[in-house]
N, C-alpha and C. Protein backbone atom coordinates (compact mmCIF):
# COMPACT_ATOMS: atom_id res chain seq x y z
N UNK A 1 44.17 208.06 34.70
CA UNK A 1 44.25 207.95 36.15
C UNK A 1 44.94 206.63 36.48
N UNK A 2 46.09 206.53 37.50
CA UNK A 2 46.47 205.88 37.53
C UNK A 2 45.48 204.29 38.85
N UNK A 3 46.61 203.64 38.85
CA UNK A 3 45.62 202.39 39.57
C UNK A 3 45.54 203.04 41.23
N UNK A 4 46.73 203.36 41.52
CA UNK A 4 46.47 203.89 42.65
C UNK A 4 45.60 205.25 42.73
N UNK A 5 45.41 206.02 42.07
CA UNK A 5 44.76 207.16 42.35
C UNK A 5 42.66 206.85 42.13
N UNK A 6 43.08 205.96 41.48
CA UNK A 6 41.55 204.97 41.42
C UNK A 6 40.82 204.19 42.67
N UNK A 7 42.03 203.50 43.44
CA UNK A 7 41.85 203.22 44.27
C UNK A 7 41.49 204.42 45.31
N UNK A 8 42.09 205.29 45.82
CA UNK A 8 41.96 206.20 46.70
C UNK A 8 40.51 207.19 46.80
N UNK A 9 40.04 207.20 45.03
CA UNK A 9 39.01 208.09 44.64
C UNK A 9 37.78 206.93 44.83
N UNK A 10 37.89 205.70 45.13
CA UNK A 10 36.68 204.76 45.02
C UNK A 10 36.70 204.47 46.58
N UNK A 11 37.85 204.48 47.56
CA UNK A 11 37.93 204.31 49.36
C UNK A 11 37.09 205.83 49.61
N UNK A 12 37.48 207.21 48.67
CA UNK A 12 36.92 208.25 49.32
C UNK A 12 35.21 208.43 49.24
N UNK A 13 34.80 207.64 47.99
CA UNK A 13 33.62 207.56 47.60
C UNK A 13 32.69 206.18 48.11
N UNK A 14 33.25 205.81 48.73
CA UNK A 14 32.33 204.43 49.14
C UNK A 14 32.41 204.41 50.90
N UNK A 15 33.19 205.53 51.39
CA UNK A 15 32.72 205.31 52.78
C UNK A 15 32.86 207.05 53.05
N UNK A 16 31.95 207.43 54.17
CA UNK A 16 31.37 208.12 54.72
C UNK A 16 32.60 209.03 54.94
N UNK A 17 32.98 208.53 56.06
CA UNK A 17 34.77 209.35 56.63
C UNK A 17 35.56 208.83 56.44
N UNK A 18 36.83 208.95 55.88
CA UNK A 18 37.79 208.60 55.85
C UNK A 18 38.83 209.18 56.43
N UNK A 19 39.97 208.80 56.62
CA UNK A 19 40.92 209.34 57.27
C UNK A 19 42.52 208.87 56.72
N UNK A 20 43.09 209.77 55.57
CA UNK A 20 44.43 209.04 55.57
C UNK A 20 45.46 209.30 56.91
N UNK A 21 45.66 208.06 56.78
CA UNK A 21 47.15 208.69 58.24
C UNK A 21 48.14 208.28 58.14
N UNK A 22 49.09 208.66 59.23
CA UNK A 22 50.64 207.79 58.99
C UNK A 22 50.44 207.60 60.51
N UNK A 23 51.31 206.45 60.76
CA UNK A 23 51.66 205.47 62.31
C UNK A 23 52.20 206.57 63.08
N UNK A 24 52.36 206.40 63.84
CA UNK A 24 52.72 206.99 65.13
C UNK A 24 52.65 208.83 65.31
N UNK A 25 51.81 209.13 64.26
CA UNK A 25 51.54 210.49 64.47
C UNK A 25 50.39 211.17 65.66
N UNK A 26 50.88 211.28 66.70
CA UNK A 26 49.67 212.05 67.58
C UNK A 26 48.64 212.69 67.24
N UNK A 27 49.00 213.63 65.63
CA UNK A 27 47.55 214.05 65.44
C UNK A 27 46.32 213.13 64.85
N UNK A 28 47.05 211.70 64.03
CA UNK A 28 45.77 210.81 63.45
C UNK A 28 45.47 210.59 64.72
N UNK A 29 46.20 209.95 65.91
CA UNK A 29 45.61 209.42 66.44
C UNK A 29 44.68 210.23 67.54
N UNK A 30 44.69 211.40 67.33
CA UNK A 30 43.85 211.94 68.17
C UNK A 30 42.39 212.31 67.39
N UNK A 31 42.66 212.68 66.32
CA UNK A 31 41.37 212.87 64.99
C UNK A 31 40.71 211.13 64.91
N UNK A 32 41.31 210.25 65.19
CA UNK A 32 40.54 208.91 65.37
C UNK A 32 40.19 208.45 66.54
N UNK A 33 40.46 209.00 68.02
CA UNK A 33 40.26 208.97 69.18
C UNK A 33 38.77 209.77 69.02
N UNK A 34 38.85 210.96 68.63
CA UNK A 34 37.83 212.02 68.62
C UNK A 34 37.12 211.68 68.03
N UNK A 35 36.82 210.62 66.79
CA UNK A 35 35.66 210.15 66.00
C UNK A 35 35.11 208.96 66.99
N UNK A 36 36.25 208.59 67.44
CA UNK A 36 35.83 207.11 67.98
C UNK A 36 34.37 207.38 69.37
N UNK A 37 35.09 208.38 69.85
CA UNK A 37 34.41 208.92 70.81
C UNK A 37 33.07 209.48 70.64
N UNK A 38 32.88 209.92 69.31
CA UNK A 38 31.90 210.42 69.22
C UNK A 38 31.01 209.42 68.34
N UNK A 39 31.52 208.32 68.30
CA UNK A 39 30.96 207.01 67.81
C UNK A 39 30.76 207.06 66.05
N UNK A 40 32.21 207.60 65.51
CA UNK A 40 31.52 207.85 63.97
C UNK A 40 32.79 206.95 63.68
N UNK A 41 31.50 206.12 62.29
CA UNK A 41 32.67 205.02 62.07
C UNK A 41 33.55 205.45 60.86
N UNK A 42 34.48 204.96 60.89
CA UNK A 42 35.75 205.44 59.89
C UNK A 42 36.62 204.56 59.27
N UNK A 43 37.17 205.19 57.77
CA UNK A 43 37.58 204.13 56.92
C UNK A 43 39.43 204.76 57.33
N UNK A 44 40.35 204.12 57.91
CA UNK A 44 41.49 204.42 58.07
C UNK A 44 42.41 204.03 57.16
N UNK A 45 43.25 204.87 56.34
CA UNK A 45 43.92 204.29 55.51
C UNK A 45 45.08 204.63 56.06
N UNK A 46 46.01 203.64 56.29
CA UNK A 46 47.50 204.54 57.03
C UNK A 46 48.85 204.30 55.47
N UNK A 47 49.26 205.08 55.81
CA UNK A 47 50.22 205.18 54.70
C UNK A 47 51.54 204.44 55.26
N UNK A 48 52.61 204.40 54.29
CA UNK A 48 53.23 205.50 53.68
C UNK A 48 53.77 205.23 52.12
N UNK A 49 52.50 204.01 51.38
CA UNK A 49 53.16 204.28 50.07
C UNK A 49 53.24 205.89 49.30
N UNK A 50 54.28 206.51 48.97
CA UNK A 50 54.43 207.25 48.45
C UNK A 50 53.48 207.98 47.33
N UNK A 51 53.15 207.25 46.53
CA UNK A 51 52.59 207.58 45.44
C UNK A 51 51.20 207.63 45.89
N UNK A 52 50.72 206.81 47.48
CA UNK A 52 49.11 207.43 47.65
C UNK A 52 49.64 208.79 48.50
N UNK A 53 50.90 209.42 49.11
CA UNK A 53 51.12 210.48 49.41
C UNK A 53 50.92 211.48 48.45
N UNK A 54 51.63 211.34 47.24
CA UNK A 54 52.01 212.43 46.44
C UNK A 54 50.42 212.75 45.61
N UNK A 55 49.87 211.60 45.84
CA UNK A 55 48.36 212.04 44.80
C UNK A 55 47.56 212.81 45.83
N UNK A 56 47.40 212.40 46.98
CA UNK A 56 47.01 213.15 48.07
C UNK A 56 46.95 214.64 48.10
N UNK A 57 48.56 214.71 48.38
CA UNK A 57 48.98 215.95 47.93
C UNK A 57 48.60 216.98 47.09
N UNK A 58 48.89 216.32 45.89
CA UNK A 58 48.09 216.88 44.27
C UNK A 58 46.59 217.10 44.80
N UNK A 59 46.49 216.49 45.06
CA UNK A 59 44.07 216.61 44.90
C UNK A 59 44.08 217.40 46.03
N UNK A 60 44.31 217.90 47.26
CA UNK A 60 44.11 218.46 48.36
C UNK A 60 45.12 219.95 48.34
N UNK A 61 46.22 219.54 48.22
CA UNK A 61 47.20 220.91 48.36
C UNK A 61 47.76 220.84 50.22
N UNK A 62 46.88 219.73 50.84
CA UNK A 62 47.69 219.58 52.10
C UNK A 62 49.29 218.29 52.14
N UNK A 63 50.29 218.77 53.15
CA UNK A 63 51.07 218.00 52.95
C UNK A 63 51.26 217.26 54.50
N UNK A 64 50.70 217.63 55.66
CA UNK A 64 50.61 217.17 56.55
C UNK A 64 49.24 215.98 57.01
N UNK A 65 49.17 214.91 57.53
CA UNK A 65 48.19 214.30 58.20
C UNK A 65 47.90 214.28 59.33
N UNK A 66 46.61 214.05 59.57
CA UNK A 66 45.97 213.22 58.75
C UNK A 66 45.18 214.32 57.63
N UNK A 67 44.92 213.28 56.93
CA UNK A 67 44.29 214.10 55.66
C UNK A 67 42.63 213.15 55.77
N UNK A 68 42.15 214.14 56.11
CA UNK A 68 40.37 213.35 56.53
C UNK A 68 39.48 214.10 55.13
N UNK A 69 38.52 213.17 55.20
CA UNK A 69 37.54 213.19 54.04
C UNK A 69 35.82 213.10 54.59
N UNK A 70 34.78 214.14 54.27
CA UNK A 70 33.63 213.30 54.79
C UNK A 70 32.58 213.64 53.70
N UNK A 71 31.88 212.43 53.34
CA UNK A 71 30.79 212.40 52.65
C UNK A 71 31.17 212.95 50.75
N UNK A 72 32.59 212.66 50.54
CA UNK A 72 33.88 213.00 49.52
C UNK A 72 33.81 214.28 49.43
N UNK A 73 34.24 215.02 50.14
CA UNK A 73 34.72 216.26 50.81
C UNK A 73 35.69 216.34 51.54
N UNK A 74 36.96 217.01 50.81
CA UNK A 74 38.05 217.21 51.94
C UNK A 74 38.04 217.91 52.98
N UNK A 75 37.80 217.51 54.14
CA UNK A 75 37.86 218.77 55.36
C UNK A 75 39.06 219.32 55.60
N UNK A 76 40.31 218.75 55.80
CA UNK A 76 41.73 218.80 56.36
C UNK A 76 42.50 217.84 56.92
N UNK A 77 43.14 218.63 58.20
CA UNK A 77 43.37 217.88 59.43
C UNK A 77 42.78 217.65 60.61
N UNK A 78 43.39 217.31 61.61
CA UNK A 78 42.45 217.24 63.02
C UNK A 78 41.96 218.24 63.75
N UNK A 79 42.89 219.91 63.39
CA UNK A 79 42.56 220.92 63.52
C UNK A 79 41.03 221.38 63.08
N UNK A 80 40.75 220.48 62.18
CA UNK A 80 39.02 221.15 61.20
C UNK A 80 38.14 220.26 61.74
N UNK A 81 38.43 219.35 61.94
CA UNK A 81 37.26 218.32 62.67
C UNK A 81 35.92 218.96 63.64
């Protein structure tokens, strides 16, 4: 396993929700509006190193974000919330 994919598997396992995202996408920011609101706290990782994309990718099979996580469980996107 590489260093980055270590990293990503120890952010998904040490906090509650997570949320990968990329900047200026309307849907993170509405899937983090919608947590915020509902007062759940969240670990935001925004991208776009590549290689935490492509492992993403690999472990999930989604290629769009945000790519959310809860309790290390992939849910999806903001659509599944």
């Amino acid at each position: 396993m590489s260093q980055t994919q270590a990293t990503i598997e120890e952010v998904i396992k040490n906090n509650k929700v997570v949320i990968f995202s990329q900047p200026d996408s309307p849907y993170c920011e509405k899937a983090k509006n919608l947590l915020a609101q509902l007062n759940v706290q969240f670990f935001d990782v925004e991208l776009p190193p590549k290689d935490v994309q492509q492992y993403l990718q690999e472990k999930t099979g989604q290629h769009d974000f945000p790519n959310i996580f809860i309790n290390e469980q992939h849910i999806g996107g903001y659509n599944k919330l």
